[in-house]
N, C-alpha and C. Protein backbone atom coordinates (compact mmCIF):
# COMPACT_ATOMS: atom_id res chain seq x y z
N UNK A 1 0.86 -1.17 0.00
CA UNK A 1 0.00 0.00 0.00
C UNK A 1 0.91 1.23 0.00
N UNK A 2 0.51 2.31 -1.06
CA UNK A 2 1.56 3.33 -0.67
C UNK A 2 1.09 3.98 0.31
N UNK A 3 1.77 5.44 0.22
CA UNK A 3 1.50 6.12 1.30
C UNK A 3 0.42 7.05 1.07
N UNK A 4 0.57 7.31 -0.59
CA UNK A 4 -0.55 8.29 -0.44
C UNK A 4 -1.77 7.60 -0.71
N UNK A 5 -1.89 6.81 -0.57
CA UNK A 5 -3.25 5.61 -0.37
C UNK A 5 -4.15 5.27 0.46
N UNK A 6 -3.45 5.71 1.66
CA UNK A 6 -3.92 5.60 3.37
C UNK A 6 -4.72 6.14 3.50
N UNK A 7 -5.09 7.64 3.10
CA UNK A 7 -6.50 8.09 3.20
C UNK A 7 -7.38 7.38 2.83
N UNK A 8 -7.69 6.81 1.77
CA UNK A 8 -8.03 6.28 0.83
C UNK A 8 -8.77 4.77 2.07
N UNK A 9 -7.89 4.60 2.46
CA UNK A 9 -8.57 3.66 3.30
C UNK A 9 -9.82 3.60 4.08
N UNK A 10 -10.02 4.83 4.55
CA UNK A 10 -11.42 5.25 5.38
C UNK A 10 -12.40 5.54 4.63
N UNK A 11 -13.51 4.83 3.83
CA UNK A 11 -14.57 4.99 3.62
C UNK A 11 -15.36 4.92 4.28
N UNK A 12 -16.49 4.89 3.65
CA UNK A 12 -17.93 4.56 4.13
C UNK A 12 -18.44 3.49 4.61
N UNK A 13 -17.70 2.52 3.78
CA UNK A 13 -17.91 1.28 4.80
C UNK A 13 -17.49 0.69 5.80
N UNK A 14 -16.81 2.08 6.48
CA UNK A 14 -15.36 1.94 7.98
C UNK A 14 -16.57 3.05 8.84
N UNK A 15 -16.89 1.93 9.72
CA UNK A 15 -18.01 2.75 10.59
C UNK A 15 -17.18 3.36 11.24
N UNK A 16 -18.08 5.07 11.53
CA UNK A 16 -17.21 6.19 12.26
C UNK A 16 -17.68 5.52 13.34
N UNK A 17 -16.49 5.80 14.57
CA UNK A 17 -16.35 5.48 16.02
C UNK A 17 -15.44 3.79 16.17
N UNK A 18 -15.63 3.07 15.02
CA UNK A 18 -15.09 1.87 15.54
C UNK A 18 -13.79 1.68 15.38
N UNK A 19 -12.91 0.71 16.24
CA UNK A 19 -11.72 0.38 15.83
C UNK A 19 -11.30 -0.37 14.62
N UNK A 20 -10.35 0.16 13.92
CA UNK A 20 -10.01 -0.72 12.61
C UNK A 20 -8.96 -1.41 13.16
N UNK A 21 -8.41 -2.80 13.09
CA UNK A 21 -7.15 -3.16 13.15
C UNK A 21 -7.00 -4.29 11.67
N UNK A 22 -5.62 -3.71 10.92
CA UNK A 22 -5.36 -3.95 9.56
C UNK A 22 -4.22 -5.00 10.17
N UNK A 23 -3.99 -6.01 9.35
CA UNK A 23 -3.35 -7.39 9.40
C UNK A 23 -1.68 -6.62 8.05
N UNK A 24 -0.86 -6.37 8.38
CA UNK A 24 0.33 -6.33 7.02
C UNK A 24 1.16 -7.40 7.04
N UNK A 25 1.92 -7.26 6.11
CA UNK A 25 3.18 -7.82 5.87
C UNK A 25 4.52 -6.65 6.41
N UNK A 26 5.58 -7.30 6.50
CA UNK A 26 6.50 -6.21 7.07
C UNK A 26 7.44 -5.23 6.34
N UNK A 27 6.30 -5.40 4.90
CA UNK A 27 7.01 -4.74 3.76
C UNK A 27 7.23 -3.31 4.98
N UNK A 28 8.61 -2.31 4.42
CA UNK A 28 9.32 -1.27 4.68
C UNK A 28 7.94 -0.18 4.77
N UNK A 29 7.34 0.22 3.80
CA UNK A 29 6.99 1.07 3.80
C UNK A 29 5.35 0.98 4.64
N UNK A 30 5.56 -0.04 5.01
CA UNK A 30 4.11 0.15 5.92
C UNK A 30 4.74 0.42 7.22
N UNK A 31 5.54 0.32 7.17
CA UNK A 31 6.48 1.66 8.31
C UNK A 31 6.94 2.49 8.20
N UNK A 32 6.88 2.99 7.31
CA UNK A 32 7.51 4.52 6.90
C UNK A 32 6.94 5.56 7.28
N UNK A 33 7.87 6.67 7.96
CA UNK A 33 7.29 7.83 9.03
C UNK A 33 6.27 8.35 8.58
N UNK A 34 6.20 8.47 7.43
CA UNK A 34 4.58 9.20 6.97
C UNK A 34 3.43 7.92 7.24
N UNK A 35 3.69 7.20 6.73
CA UNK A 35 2.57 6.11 7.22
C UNK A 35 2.25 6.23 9.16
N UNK A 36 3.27 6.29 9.78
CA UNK A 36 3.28 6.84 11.37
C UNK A 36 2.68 7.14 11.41
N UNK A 37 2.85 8.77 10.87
CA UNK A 37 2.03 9.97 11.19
C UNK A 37 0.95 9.67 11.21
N UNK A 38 0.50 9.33 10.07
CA UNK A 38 -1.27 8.81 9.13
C UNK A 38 -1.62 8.61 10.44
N UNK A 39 -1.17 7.38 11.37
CA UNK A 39 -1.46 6.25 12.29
C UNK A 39 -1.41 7.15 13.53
N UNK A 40 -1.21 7.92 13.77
CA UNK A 40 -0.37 9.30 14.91
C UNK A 40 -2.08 9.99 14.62
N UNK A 41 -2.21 10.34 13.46
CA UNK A 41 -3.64 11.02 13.32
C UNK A 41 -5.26 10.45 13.51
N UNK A 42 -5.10 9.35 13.44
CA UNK A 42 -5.87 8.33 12.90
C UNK A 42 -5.67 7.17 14.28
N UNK A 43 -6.47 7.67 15.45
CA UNK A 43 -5.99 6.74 16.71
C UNK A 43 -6.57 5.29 16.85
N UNK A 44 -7.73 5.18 15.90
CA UNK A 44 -8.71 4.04 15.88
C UNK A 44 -8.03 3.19 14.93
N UNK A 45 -6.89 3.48 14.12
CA UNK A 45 -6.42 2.42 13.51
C UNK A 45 -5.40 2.04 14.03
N UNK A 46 -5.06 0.52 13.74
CA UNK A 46 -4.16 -0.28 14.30
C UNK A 46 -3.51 -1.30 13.25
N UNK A 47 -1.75 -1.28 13.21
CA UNK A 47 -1.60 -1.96 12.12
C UNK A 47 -0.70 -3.49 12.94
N UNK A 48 -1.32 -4.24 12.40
CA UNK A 48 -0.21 -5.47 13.10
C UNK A 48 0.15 -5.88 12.28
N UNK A 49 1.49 -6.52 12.30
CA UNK A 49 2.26 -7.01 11.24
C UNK A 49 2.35 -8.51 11.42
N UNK A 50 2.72 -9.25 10.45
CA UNK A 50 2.65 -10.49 10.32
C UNK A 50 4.22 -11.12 10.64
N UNK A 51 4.43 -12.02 11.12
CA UNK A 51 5.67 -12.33 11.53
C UNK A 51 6.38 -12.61 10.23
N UNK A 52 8.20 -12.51 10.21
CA UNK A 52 9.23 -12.42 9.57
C UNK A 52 9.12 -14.50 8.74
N UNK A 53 9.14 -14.17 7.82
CA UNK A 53 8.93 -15.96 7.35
C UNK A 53 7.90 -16.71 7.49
N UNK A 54 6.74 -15.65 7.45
CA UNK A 54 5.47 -16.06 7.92
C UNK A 54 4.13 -16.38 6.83
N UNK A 55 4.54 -16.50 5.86
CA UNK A 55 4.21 -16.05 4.50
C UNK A 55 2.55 -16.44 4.66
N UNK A 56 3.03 -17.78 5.03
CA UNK A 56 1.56 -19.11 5.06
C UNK A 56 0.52 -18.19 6.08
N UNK A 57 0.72 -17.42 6.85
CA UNK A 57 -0.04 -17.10 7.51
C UNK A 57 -1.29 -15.70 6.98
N UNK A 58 -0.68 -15.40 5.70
CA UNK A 58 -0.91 -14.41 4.54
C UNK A 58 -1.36 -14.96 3.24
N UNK A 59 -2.95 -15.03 3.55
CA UNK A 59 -3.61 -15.65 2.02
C UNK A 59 -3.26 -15.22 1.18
N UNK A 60 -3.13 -13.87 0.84
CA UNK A 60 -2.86 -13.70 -0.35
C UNK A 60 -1.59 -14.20 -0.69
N UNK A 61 -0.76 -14.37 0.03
CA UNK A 61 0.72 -15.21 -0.31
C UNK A 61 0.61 -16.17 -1.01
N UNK A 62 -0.47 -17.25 -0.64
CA UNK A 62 -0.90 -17.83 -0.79
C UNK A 62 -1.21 -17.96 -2.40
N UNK A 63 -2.39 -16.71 -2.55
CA UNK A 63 -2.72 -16.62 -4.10
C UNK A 63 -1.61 -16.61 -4.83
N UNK A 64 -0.60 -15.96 -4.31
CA UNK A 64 0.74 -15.33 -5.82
C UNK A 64 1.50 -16.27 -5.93
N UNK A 65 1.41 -17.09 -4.69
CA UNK A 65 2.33 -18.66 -4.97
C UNK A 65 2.02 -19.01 -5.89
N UNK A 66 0.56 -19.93 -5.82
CA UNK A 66 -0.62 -20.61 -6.55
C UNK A 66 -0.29 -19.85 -8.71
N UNK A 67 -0.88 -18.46 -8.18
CA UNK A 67 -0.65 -17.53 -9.47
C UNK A 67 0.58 -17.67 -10.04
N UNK A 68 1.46 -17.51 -9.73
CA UNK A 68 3.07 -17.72 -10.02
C UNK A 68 3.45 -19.02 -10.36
N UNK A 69 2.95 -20.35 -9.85
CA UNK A 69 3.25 -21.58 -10.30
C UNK A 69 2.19 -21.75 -11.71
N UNK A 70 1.06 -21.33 -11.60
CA UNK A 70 -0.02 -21.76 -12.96
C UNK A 70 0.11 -20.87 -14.37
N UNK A 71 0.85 -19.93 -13.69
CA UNK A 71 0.75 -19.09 -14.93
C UNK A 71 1.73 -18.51 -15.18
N UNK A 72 2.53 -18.30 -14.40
CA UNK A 72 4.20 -17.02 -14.89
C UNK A 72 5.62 -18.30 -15.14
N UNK A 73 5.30 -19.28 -14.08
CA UNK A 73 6.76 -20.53 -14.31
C UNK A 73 6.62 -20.77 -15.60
N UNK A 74 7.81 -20.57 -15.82
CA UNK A 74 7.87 -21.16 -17.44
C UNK A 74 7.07 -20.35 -19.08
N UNK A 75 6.57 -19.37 -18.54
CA UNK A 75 5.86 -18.60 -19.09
C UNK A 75 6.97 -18.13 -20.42
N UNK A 76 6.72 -17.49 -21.66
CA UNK A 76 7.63 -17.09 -22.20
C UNK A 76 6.40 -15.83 -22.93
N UNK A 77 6.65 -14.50 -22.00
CA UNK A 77 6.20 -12.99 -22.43
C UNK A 77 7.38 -12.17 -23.19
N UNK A 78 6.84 -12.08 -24.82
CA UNK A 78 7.98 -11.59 -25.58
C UNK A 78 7.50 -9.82 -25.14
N UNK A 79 6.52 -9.63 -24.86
CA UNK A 79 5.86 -8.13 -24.49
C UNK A 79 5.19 -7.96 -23.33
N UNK A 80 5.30 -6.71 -22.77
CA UNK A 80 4.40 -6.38 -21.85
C UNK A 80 3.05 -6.79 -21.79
N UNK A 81 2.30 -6.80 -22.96
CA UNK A 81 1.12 -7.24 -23.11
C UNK A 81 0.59 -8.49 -23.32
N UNK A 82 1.29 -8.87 -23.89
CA UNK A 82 1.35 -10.64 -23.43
C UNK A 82 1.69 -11.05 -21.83
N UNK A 83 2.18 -10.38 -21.20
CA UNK A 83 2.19 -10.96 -19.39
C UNK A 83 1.16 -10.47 -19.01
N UNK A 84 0.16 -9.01 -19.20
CA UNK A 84 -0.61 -8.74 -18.71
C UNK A 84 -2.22 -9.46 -19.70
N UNK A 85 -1.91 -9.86 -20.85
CA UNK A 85 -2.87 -11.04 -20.72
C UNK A 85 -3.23 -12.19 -20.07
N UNK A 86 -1.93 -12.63 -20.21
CA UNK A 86 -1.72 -13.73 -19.11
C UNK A 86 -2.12 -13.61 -17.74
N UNK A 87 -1.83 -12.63 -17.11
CA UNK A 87 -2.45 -11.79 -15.86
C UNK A 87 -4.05 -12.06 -15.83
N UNK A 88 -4.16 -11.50 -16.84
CA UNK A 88 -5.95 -10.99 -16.87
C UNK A 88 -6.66 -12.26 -17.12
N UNK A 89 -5.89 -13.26 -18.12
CA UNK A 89 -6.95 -14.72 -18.34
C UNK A 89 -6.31 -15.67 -16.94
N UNK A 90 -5.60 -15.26 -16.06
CA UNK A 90 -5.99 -16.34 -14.80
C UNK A 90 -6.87 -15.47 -14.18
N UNK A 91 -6.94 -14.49 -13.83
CA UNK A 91 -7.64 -13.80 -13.21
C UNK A 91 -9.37 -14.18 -13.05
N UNK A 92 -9.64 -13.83 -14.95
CA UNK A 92 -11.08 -14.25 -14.95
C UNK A 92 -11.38 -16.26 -14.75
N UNK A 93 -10.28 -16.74 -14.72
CA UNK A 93 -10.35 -18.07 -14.80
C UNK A 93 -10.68 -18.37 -13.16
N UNK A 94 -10.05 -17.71 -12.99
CA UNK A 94 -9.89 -17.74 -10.98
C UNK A 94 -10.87 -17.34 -10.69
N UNK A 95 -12.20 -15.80 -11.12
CA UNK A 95 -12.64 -15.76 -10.43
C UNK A 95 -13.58 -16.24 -10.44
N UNK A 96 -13.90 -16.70 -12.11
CA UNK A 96 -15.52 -18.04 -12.35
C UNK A 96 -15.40 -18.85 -11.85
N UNK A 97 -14.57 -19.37 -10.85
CA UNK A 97 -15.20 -20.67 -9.99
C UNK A 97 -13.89 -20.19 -8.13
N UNK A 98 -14.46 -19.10 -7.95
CA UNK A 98 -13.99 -18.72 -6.58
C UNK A 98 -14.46 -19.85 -5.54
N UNK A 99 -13.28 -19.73 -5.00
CA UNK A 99 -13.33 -20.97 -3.76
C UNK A 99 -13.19 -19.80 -2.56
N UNK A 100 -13.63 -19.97 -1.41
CA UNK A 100 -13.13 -19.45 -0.30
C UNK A 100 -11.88 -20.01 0.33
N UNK A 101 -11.26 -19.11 1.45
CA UNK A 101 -10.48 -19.42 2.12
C UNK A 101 -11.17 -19.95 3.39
N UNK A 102 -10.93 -21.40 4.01
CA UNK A 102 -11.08 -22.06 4.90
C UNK A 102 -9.77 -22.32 5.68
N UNK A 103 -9.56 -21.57 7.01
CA UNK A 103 -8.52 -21.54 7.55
C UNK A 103 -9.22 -22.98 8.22
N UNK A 104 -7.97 -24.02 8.17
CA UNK A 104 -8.10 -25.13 9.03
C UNK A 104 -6.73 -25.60 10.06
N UNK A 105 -6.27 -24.73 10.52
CA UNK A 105 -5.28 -24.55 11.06
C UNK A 105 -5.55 -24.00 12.65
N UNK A 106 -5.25 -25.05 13.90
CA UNK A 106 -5.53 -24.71 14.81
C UNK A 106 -4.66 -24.02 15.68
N UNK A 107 -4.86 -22.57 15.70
CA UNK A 107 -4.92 -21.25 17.01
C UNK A 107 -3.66 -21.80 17.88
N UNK A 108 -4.55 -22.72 18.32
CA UNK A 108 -3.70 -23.11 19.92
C UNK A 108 -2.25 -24.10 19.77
N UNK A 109 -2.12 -24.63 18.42
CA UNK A 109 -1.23 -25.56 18.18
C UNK A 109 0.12 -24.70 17.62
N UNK A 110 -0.58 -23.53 16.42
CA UNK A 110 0.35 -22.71 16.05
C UNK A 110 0.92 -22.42 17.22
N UNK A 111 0.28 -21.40 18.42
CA UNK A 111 1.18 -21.20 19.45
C UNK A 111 2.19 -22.01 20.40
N UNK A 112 1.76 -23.17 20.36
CA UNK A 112 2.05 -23.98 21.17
C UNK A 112 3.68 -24.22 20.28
N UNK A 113 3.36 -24.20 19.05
CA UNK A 113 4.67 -24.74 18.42
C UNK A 113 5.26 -23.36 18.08
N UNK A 114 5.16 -21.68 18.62
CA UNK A 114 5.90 -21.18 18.18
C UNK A 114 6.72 -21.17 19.65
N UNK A 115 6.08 -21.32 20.40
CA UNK A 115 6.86 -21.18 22.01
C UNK A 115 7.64 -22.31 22.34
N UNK A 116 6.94 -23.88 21.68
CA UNK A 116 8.82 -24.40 21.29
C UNK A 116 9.74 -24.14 20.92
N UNK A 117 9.32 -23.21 19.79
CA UNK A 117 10.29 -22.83 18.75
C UNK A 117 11.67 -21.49 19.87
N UNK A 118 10.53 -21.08 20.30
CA UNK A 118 11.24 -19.68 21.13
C UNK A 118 12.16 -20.49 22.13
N UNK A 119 11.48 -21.10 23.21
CA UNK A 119 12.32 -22.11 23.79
C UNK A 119 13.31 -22.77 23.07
N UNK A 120 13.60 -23.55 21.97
CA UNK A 120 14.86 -23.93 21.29
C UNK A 120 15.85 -22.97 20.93
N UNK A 121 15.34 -21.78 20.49
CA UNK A 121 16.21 -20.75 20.37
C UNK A 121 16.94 -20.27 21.78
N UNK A 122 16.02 -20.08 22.77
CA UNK A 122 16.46 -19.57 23.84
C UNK A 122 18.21 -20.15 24.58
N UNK A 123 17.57 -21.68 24.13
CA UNK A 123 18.23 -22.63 24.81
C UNK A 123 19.66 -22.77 23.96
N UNK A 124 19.88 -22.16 22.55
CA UNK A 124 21.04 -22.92 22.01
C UNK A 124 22.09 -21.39 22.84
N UNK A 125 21.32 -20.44 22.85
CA UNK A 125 22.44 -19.39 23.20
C UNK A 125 22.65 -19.11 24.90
């Protein structure tokens, strides 16, 4: 998301008075001091970031994997417009038969196995 986009975020369908809290990735610029500020002005929003190597935990990661293996591997775009066809016919292919995302991944296990994880680290140093 850039920066000058952030406004852009508060519509109409962002009820006035409630808290927003937005899910990112730890791309750079969703920390960048102007993005701050935005967040400095704007007290009802809240940005949490997604952990470092965390990809799986980020559907859309998910999609560009998926997108990137069906359609760009091996791909051969002699033009710009040939990749952005290619773009556009998975796109409509993807969205005539949309599947949802069904998280089946249990809460309590992720944690359980990241606080092993912390504990093994703890322990080698």
């Amino acid at each position: 998301m850039s920066v000058s986009r952030l406004p852009l975020i508060q519509t109409a369908d962002t009820l006035s008075g409630k808290l927003v809290h937005a899910i990112l990735d730890n791309y750079a610029a969703h920390k960048h001091p102007k993005v701050r500020a935005w967040l400095a002005r704007h007290p009802r929003w809240t940005f949490h970031f997604t952990l470092t190597s965390c990809s799986w935990a980020n559907a859309v990661e998910t999609f560009f994997a998926s997108f990137t293996r069906r359609r760009l591997q091996r791909g051969v775009f002699h033009w710009l417009v040939d990749l952005q066809a290619a773009i556009n016919r998975y796109l409509g292919e993807h969205n005539r038969k949309p599947k949802p995302f069904v998280w089946t991944a249990d809460p309590d296990r992720i944690i359980e196995n990241l606080n092993r994880g912390y504990q093994a680290m703890a322990s080698n140093h």
